[in-house]
C-alpha atoms as a PDB file:
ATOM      1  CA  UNK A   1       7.841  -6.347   6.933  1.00  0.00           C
ATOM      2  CA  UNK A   2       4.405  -8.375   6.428  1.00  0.00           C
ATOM      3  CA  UNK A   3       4.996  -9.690   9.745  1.00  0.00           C
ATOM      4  CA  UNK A   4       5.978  -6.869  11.856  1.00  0.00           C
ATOM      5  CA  UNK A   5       3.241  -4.804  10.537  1.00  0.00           C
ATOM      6  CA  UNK A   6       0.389  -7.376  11.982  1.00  0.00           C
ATOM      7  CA  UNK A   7       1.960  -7.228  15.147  1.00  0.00           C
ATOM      8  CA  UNK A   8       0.884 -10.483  16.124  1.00  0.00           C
ATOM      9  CA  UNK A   9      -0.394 -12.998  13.670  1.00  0.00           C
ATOM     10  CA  UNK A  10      -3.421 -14.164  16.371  1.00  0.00           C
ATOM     11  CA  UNK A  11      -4.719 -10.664  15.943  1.00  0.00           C
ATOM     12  CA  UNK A  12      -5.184 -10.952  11.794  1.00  0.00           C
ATOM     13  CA  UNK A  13      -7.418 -12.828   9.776  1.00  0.00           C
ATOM     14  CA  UNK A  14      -5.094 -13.465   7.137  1.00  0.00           C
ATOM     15  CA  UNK A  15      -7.172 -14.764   3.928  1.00  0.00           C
ATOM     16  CA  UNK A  16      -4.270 -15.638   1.786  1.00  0.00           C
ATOM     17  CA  UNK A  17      -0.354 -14.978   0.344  1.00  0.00           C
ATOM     18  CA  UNK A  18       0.498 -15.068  -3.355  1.00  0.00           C
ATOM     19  CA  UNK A  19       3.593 -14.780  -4.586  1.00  0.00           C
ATOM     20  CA  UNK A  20       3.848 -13.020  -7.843  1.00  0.00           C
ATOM     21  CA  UNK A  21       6.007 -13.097 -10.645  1.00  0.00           C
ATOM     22  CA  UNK A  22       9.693 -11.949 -10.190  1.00  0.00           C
ATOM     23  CA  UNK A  23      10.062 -10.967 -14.059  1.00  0.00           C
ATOM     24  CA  UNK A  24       6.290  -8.737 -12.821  1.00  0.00           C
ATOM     25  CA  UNK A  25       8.602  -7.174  -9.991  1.00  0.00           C
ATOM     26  CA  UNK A  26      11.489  -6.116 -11.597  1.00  0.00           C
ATOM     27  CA  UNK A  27       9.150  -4.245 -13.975  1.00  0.00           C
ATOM     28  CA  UNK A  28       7.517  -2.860 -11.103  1.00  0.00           C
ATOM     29  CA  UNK A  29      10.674  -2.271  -9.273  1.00  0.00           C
ATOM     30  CA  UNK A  30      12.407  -0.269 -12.223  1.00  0.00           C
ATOM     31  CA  UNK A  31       9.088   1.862 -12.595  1.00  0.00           C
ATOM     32  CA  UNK A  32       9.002   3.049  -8.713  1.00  0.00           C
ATOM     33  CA  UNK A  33      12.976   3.935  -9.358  1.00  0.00           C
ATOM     34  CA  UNK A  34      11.991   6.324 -12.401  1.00  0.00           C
ATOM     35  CA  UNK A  35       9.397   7.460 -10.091  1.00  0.00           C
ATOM     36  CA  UNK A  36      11.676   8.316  -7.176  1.00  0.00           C
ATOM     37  CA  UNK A  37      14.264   9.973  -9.622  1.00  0.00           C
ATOM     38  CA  UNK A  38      11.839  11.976 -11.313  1.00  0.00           C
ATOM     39  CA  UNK A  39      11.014  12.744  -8.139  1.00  0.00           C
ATOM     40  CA  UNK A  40      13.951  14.050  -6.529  1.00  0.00           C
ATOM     41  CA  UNK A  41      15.059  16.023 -10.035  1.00  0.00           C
ATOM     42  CA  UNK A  42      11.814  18.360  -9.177  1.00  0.00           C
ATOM     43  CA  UNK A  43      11.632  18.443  -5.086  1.00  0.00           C
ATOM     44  CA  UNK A  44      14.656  16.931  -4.079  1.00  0.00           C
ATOM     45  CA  UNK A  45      15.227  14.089  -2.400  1.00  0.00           C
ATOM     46  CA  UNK A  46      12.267  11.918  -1.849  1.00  0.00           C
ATOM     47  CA  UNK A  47      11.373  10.383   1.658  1.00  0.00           C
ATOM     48  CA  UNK A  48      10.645   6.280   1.296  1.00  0.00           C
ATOM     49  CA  UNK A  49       8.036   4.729   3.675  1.00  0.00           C
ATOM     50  CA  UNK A  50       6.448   1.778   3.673  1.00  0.00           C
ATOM     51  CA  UNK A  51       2.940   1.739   4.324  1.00  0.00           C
ATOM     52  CA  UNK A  52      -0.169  -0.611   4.349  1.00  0.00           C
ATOM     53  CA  UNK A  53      -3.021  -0.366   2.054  1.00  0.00           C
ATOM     54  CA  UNK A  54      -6.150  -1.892   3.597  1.00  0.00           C
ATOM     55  CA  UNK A  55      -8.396  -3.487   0.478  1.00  0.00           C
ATOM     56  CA  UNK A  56      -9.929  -6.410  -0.691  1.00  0.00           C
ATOM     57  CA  UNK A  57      -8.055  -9.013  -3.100  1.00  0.00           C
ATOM     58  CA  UNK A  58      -9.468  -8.046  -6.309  1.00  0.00           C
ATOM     59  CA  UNK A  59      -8.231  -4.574  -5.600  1.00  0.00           C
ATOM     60  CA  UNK A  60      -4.917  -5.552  -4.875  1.00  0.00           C
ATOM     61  CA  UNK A  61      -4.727  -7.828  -8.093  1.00  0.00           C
ATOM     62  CA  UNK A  62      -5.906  -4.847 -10.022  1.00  0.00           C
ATOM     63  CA  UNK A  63      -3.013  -2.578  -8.161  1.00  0.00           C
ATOM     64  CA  UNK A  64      -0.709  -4.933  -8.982  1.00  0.00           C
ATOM     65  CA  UNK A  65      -1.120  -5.199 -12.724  1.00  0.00           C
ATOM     66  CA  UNK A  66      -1.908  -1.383 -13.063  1.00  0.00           C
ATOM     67  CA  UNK A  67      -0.845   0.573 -10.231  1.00  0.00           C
ATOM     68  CA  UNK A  68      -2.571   2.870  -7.817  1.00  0.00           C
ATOM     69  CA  UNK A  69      -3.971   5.294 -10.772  1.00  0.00           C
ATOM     70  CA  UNK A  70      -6.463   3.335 -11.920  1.00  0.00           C
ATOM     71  CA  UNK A  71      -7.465   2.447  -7.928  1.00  0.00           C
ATOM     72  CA  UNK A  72      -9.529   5.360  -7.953  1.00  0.00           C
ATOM     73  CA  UNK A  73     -11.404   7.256  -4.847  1.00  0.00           C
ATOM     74  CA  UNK A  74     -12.395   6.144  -1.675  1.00  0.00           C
ATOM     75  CA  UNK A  75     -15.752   4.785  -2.586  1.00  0.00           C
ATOM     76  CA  UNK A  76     -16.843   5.609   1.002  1.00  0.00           C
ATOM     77  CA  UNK A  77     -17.261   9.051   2.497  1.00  0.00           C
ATOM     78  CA  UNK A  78     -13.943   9.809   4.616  1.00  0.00           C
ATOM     79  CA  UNK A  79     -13.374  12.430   7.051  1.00  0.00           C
ATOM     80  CA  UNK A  80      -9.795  12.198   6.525  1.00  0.00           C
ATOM     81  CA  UNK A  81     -10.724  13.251   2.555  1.00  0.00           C
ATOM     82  CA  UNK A  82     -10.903  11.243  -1.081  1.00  0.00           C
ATOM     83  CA  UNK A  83      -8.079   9.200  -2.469  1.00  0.00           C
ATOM     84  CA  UNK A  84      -5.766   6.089  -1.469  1.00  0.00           C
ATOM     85  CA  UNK A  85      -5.765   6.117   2.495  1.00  0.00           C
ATOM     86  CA  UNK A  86      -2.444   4.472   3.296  1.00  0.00           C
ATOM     87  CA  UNK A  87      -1.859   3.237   6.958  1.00  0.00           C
ATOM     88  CA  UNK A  88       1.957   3.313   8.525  1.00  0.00           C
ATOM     89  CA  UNK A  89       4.168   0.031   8.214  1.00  0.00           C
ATOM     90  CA  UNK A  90       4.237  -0.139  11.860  1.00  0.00           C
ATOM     91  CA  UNK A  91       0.548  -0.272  12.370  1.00  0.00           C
ATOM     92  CA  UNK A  92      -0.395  -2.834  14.773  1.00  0.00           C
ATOM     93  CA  UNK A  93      -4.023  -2.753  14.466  1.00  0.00           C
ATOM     94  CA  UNK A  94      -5.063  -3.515  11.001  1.00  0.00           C
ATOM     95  CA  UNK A  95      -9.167  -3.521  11.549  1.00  0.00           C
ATOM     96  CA  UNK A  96     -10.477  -0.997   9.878  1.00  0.00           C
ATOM     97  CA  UNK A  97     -12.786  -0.006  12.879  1.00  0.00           C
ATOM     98  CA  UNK A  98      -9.814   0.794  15.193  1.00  0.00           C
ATOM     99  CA  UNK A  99      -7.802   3.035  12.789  1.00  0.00           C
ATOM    100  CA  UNK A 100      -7.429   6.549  13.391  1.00  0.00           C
ATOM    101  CA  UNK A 101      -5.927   9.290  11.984  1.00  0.00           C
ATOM    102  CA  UNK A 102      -1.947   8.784  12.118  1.00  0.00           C
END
């Protein structure tokens, strides 16, 4: 998914991979599956897609160990609004300055 989401890997300055615990991601895993059946008991069945959040790596560490809650508002003023601005898996152009609305 990583790589069909850059498009091409010329086009991406990519900084660096980590690969985090697997013990870390079942936790994870078995949270977002509570999530999606708590989900789908109150509005149904819930629609999956992947998506890419644009941040630096000490906000993705801090994502990572406690989830998009404590990731707060856009710190910038956004005409698209306040909160987590998510970009579709499929988004070939991952610089900041060419992203639109989608």
């Amino acid at each position: 998914m990583f790589l069909k989401g850059i498009s091409s890997p010329a086009s991406a300055n990519i900084i660096e991979l980590q690969r985090i615990s697997s013990s870390f991601i079942e936790i994870r895993k078995e949270l977002f599956q509570k999530q999606m059946e708590i989900t789908r008991k109150h509005r149904g069945d819930a629609v999956l897609r992947y998506a890419w959040l644009p941040s630096s790596k000490g906000i993705i560490t801090s994502i990572m160990k406690y989830g998009l809650a404590n990731y707060g508002s856009s710190k910038t003023n956004s005409s698209y609004g306040v909160g987590v601005h998510l970009f579709p898996a499929n988004c070939t152009d991952i610089r900041l300055g060419k992203v639109g609305p989608v």
